[in-house]
Structures are given as structure tokens and as C-alpha cells.
Protein backbone atom coordinates (compact mmCIF):
# COMPACT_ATOMS: atom_id res chain seq x y z
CA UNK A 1 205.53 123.81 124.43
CA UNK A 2 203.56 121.69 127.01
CA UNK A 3 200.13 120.57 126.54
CA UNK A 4 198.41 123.21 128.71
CA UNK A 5 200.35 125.60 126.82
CA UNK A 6 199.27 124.30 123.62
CA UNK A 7 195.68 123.74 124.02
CA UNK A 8 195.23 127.40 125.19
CA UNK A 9 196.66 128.45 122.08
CA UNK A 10 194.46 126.45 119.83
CA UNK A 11 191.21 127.38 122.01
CA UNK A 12 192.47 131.27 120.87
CA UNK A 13 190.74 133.47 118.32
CA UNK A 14 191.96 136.32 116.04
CA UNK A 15 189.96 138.64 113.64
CA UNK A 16 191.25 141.19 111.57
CA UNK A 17 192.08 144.62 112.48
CA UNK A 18 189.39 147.40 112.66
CA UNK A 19 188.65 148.61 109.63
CA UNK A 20 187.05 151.42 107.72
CA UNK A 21 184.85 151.52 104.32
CA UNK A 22 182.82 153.20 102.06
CA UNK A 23 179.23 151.94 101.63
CA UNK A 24 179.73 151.32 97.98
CA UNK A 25 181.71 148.22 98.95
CA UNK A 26 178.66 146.12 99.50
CA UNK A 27 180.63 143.44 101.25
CA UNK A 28 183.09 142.95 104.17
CA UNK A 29 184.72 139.77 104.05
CA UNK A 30 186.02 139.22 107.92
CA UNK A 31 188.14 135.67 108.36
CA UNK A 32 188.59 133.90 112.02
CA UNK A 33 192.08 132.61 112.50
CA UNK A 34 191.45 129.45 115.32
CA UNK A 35 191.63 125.77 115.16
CA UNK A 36 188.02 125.39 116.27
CA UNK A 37 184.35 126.05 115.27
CA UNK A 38 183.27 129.35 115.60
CA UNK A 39 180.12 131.49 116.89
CA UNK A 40 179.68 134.73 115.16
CA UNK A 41 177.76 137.78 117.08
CA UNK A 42 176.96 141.20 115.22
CA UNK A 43 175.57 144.44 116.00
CA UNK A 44 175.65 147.64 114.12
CA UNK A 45 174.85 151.07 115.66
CA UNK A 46 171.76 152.08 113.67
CA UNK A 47 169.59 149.36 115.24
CA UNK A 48 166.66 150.74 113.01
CA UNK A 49 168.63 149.07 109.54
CA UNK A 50 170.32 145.95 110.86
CA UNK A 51 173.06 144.74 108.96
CA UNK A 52 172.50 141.48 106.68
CA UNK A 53 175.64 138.94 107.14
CA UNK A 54 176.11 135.48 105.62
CA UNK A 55 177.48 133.00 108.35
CA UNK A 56 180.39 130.53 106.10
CA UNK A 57 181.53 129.29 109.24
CA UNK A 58 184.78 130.87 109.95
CA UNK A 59 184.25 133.31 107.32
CA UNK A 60 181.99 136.11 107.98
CA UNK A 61 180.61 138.36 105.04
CA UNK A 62 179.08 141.40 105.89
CA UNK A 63 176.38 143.22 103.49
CA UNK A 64 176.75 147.55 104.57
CA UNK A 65 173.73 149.67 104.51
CA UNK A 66 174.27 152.89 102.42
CA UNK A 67 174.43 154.92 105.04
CA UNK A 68 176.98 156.19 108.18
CA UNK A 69 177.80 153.27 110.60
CA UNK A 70 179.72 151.12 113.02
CA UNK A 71 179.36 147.29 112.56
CA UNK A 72 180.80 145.89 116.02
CA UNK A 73 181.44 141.42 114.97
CA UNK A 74 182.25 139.14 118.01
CA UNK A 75 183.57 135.78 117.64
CA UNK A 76 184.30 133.17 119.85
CA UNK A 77 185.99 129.82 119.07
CA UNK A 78 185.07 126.19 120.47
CA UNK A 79 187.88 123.76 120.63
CA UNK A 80 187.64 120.39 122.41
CA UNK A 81 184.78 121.63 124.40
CA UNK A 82 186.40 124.65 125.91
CA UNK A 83 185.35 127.94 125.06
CA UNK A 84 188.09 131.20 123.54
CA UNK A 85 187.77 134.82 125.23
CA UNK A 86 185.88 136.66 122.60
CA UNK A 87 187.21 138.50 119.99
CA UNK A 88 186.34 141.91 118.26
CA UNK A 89 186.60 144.00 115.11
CA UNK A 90 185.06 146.89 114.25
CA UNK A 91 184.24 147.92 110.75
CA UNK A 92 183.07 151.98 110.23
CA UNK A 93 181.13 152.42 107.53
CA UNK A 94 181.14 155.66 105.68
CA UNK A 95 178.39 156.83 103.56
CA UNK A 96 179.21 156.99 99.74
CA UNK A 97 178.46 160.27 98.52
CA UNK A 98 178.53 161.52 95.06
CA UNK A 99 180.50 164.56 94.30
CA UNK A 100 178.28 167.27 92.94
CA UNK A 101 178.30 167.62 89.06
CA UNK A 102 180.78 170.81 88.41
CA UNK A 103 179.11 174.32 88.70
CA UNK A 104 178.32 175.71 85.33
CA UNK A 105 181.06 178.20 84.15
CA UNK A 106 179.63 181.43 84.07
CA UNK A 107 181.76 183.69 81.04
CA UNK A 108 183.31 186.71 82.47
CA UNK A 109 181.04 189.61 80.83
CA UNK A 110 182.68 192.74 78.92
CA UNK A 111 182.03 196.04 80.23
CA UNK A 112 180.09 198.49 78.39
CA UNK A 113 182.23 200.77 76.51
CA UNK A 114 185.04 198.46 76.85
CA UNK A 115 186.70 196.78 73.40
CA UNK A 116 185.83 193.25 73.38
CA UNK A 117 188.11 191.11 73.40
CA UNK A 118 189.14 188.16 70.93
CA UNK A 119 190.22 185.00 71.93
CA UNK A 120 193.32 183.31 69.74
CA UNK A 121 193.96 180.70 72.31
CA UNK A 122 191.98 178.15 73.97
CA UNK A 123 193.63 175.34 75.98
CA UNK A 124 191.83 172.34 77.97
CA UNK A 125 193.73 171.61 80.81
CA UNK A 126 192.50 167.78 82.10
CA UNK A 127 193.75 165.91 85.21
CA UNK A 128 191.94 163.03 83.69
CA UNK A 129 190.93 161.74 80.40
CA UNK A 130 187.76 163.43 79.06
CA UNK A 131 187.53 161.83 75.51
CA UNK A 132 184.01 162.78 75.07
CA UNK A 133 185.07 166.58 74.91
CA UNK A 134 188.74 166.38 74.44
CA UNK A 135 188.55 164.20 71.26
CA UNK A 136 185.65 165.97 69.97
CA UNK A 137 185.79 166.44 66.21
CA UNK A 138 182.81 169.07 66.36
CA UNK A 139 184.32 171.45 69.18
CA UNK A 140 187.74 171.51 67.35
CA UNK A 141 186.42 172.38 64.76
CA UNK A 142 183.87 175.25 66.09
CA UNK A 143 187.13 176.24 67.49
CA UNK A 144 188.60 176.59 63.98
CA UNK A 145 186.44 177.97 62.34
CA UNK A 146 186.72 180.93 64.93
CA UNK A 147 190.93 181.63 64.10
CA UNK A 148 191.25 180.06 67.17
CA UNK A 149 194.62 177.17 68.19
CA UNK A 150 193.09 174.89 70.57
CA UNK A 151 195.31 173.13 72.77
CA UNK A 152 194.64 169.88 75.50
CA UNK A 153 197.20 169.51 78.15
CA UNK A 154 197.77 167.30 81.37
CA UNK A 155 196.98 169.32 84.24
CA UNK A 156 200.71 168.50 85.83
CA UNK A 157 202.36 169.12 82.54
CA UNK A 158 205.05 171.82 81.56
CA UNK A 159 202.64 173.65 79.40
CA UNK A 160 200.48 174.02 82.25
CA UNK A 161 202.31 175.80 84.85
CA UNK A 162 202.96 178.33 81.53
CA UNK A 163 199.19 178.69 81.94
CA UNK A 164 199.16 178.81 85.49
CA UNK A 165 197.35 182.25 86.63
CA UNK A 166 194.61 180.93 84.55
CA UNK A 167 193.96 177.37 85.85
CA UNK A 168 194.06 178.95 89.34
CA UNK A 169 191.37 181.56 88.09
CA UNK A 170 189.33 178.74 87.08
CA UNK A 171 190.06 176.70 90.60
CA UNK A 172 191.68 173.63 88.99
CA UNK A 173 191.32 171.25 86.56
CA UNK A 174 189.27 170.41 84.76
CA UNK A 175 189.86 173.81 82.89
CA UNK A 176 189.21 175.84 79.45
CA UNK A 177 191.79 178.51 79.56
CA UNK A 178 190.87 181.67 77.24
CA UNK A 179 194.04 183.69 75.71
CA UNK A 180 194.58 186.68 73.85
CA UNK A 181 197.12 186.52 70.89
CA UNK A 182 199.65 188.07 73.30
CA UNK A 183 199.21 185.03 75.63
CA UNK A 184 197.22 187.40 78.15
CA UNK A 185 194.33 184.86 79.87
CA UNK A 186 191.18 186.83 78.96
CA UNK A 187 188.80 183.89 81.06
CA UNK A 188 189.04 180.29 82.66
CA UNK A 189 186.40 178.32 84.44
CA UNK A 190 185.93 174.33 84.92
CA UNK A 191 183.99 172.54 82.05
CA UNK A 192 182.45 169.06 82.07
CA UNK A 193 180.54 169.03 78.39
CA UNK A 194 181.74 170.35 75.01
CA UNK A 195 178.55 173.12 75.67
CA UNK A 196 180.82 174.47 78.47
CA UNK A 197 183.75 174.92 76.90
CA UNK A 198 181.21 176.41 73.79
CA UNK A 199 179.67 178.73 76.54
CA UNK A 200 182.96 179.88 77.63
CA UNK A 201 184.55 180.57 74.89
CA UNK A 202 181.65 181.90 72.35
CA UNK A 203 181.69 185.54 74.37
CA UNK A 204 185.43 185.82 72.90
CA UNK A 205 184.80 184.38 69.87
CA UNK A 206 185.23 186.88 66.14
């Protein structure tokens, strides 16, 4: 490699590739790859909230608002007095939102005139661990003290898909699953607190 040659590479720049994140990662960490000093430009697109930054020379760290973005950074390098062609990432910033507490289960009501029915079986199908219901001393034994087995299962276990109609009915874990003796689902709805499962159940309950 001859001189020319090698001085134009070492006057070169590179930033990382574009890039997207959520706004609950309060900071970007963006590196310069170049042999010289370098001069850091940024610009979001919601000029209203400017975007905080912390210049560590050729380490950039960017602070996201909580909100929907683009963060544009330029950067150009200065080696032995000669100036790199700028270069460019672009970090898109995506606003963290919360997903919406589960909707209350709402028990499927008996029909007038129709025999109510008595649940034998109740199973808690999880796709996560729910300790605060599943391990519940109180609900198991509420549960008990009904006649009635209660069951927790993973939601991508064997004894699930034998329960499948039912954790469909409910639309997905996490479920209570309300059976019959005969194994016939009576309810099913999605629970988040041991009074859900209570509320779901109690309707079915001797």
C-alpha cells in the first residue's frame, strides 16, 4: 500500500449500522472506528424534544426521549489536518408502550331453567411463571374445599393440548380452564390475580 493510499484510509470514518430501539433503553452507545479526532453532529426529528448526548470523543452516547423518533448522528474524522467524508447512522426510536393489564374474565352465566353445573376440574394453564397465584396456599385450598382437583400446567405442555378447546375459548394463556367430572370444559378465560381465577370459578363451585 503506498502512502496516498494509506493516508486516505486512515483520514476514513465508520459508524455502526442503523439501528432500531425501544425508548426504555435510555442509552445508545454509537463508537467511531478512525485513526483521528472526531466531530460529532446530531439531529433528531422531533425538533420540539432534542435529544441529550454525551460527547466521549470517539464514543457517542445518546440519551432517547420516551417517545417515537429518528436520531440522524454525523461524524467526521480529522487526521493530519485533512478532513474524512462524513459518516451516518441512524437510530429509530420506538415508543415503549405498556401492554394493557388483562381484561377481567367475565364467568359464563347459566341459563334460567338450566341445571347448573359443577365444576370437578380446574387447571391453570401459564406460559410464564405466576408464583403469586400459582403457588398460592389460600386458592388451593378454596379450591379444595369445593371437591375440586386443581391442576397448573405449562402452556406448551402435553397436558395442555388435552385441554386445548378450552385455552382457545379463553384466547391463550394465561388461562383457568373449568371442567366437568366428565372432562367437558364448562368455562375458560385469562386470569392475572388469585380473585380471577376465584371469580371464574365460584359460579361452578358446590
Amino acid at each position: 500500500m503506498n502512502v496516498l493510499a494509506l493516508s486516505l484510509l486512515l483520514s476514513q470514518v465508520a459508524l455502526p449500522a442503523d439501528q432500531t430501539v425501544s425508548s426504555a433503553q435510555r442509552s445508545v452507545k454509537i463508537v467511531a472506528e478512525t485513526a483521528g479526532e472526531v466531530r460529532w453532529i446530531v439531529f433528531n426529528a422531533v425538533r420540539e424534544v432534542p435529544v441529550d448526548y454525551d460527547d466521549l470523543g470517539k464514543t457517542l452516547r445518546l440519551y432517547p426521549n420516551d417517545l417515537d423518533d429518528v436520531i440522524i448522528v454525523h461524524c467526521v474524522a480529522l487526521v493530519s489536518g485533512k478532513m474524512s467524508e462524513p459518516a451516518r447512522t441512524i437510530v429509530t426510536v420506538v415508543k415503549n408502550r405498556p401492554q394493557p393489564d388483562p381484561k377481567k374474565p367475565e364467568p359464563t352465566p347459566v341459563q334460567p331453567g338450566q341445571p347448573k353445573r359443577t365444576a370437578a376440574h380446574v387447571t391453570l394453564v401459564v406460559d410464564q411463571p405466576n408464583p403469586s397465584v400459582t403457588n398460592d396456599n389460600g386458592l388451593m385450598k378454596w379450591l379444595s374445599d369445593f371437591g375440586i382437583k386443581s391442576y397448573v400446567v405449562a402452556a406448551n405442555s402435553q397436558a395442555a393440548k388435552n385441554i386445548e378447546p378450552g385455552i382457545k375459548q379463553a384466547g391463550g394463556a394465561p388461562c383457568v380452564v373449568v371442567q366437568e367430572a366428565s372432562g367437558a370444559v364448562i368455562t375458560a378465560a385469562r386470569f392475572a390475580t388469585v380473585e380471577d381465577v376465584k371469580a371464574i370459578v365460584s359460579p361452578y363451585a358446590k
